[in-house]
Protein backbone atom coordinates (compact mmCIF):
# COMPACT_ATOMS: atom_id res chain seq x y z
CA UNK A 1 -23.37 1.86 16.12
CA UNK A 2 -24.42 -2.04 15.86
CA UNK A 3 -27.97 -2.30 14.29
CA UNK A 4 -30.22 -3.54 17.09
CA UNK A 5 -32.67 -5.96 15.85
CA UNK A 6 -34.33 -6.28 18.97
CA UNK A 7 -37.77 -3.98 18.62
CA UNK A 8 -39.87 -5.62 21.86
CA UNK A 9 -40.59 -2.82 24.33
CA UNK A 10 -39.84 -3.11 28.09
CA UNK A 11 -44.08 -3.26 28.74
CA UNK A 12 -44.16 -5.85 25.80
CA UNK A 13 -41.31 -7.75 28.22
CA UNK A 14 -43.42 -7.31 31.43
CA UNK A 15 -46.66 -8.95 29.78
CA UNK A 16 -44.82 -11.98 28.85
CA UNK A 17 -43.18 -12.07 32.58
CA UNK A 18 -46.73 -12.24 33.86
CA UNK A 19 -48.18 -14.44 30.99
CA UNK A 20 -45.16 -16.74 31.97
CA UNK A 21 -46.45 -17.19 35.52
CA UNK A 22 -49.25 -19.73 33.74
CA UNK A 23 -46.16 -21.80 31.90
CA UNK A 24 -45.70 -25.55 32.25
CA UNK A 25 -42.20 -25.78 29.95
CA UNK A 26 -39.63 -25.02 31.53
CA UNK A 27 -37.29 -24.91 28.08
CA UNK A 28 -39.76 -22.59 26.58
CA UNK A 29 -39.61 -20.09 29.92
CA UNK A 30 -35.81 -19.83 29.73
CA UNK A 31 -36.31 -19.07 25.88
CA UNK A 32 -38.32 -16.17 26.80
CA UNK A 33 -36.23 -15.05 29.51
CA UNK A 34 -33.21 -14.90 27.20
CA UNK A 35 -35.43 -12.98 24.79
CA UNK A 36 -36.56 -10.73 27.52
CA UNK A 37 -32.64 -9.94 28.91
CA UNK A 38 -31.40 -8.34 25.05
CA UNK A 39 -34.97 -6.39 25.35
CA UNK A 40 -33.35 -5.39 29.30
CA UNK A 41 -29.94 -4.84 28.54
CA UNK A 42 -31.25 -2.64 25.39
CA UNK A 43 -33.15 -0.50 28.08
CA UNK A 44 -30.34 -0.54 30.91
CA UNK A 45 -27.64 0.53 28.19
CA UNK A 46 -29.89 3.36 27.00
CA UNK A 47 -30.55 4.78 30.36
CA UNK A 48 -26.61 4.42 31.52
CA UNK A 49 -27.28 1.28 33.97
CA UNK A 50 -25.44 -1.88 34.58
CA UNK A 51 -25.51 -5.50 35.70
CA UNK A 52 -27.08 -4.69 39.02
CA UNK A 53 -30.17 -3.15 37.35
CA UNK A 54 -30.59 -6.00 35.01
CA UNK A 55 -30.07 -8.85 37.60
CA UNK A 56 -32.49 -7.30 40.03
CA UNK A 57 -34.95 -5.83 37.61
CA UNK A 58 -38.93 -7.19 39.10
CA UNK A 59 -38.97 -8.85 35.14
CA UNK A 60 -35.99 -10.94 35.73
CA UNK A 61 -36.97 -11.94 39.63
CA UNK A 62 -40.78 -12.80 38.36
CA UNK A 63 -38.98 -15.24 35.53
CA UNK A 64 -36.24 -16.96 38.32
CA UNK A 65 -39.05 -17.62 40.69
CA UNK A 66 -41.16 -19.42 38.02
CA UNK A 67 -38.17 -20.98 37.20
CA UNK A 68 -37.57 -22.16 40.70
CA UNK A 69 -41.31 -23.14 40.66
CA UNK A 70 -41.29 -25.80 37.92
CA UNK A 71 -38.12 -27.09 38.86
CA UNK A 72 -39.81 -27.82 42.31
CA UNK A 73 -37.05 -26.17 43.82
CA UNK A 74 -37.08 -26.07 47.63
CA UNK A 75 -35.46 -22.95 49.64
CA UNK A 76 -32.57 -24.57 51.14
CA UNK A 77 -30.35 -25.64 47.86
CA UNK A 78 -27.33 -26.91 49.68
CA UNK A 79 -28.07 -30.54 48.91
CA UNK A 80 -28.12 -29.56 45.15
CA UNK A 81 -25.55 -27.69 44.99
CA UNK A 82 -23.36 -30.79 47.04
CA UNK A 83 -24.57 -33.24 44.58
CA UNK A 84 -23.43 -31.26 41.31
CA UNK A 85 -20.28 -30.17 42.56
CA UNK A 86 -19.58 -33.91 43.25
CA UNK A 87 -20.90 -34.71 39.27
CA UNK A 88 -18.57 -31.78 38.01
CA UNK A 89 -15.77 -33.50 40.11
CA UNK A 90 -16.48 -37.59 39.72
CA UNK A 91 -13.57 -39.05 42.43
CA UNK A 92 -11.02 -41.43 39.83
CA UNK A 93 -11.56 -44.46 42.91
CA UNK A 94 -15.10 -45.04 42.58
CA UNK A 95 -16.23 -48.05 40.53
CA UNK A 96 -17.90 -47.34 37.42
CA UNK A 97 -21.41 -49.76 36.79
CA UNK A 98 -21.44 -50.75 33.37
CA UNK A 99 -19.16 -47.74 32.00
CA UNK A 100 -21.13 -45.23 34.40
CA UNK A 101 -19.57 -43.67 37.91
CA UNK A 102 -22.42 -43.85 40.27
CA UNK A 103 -21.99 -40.83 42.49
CA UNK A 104 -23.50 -40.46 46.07
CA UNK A 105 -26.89 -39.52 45.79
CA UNK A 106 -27.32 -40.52 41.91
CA UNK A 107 -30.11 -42.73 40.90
CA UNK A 108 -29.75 -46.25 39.12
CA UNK A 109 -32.63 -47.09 36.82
């Protein structure tokens, strides 16, 4: 059995979840989260649940929607997810501006 150095209790998680709400950093909220999923996945392998549990556990949706709060993220995400589908996939014909590929939608400083 793997020594698990992870001691913070699931009501130690939930008090950071709601002491998270008042966070400006967005870095230092997904830090937590990660901390918070071991503490999660400690709890959902102890009481024989899975994936489901841990993606919809009230901890994990309080984090994503402060997440989704700093990032100013609107409702409707299709634009995003448009624009970084066409920055994982740059097209080879478009002309690059000084060594950069300029995609639709991309600003130029």
């Amino acid at each position: 059995m793997a020594l698990d150095l992870n001691t913070r209790t699931i009501a130690e998680e939930a008090q950071t979840a709601l002491d998270v709400q008042n966070a400006v950093n967005l870095s230092g909220v997904v830090h937590s989260l990660s901390r918070t999923m071991s503490t999660l996945w400690n709890e959902a392998n102890r009481i024989g649940e899975g994936t489901e549990w841990v993606n919809s556990h009230p901890i994990v949706r309080l984090y994503l929607d402060k997440l989704q709060s700093l990032a100013g993220s609107p409702s409707d995400l299709s634009h995003d997810y448009e624009h970084v589908k066409a920055l994982a996939n740059p097209k080879m014909d478009e002309q690059p501006r000084d060594g950069v590929v300029v995609l639709p939608g991309m600003w130029i400083l």
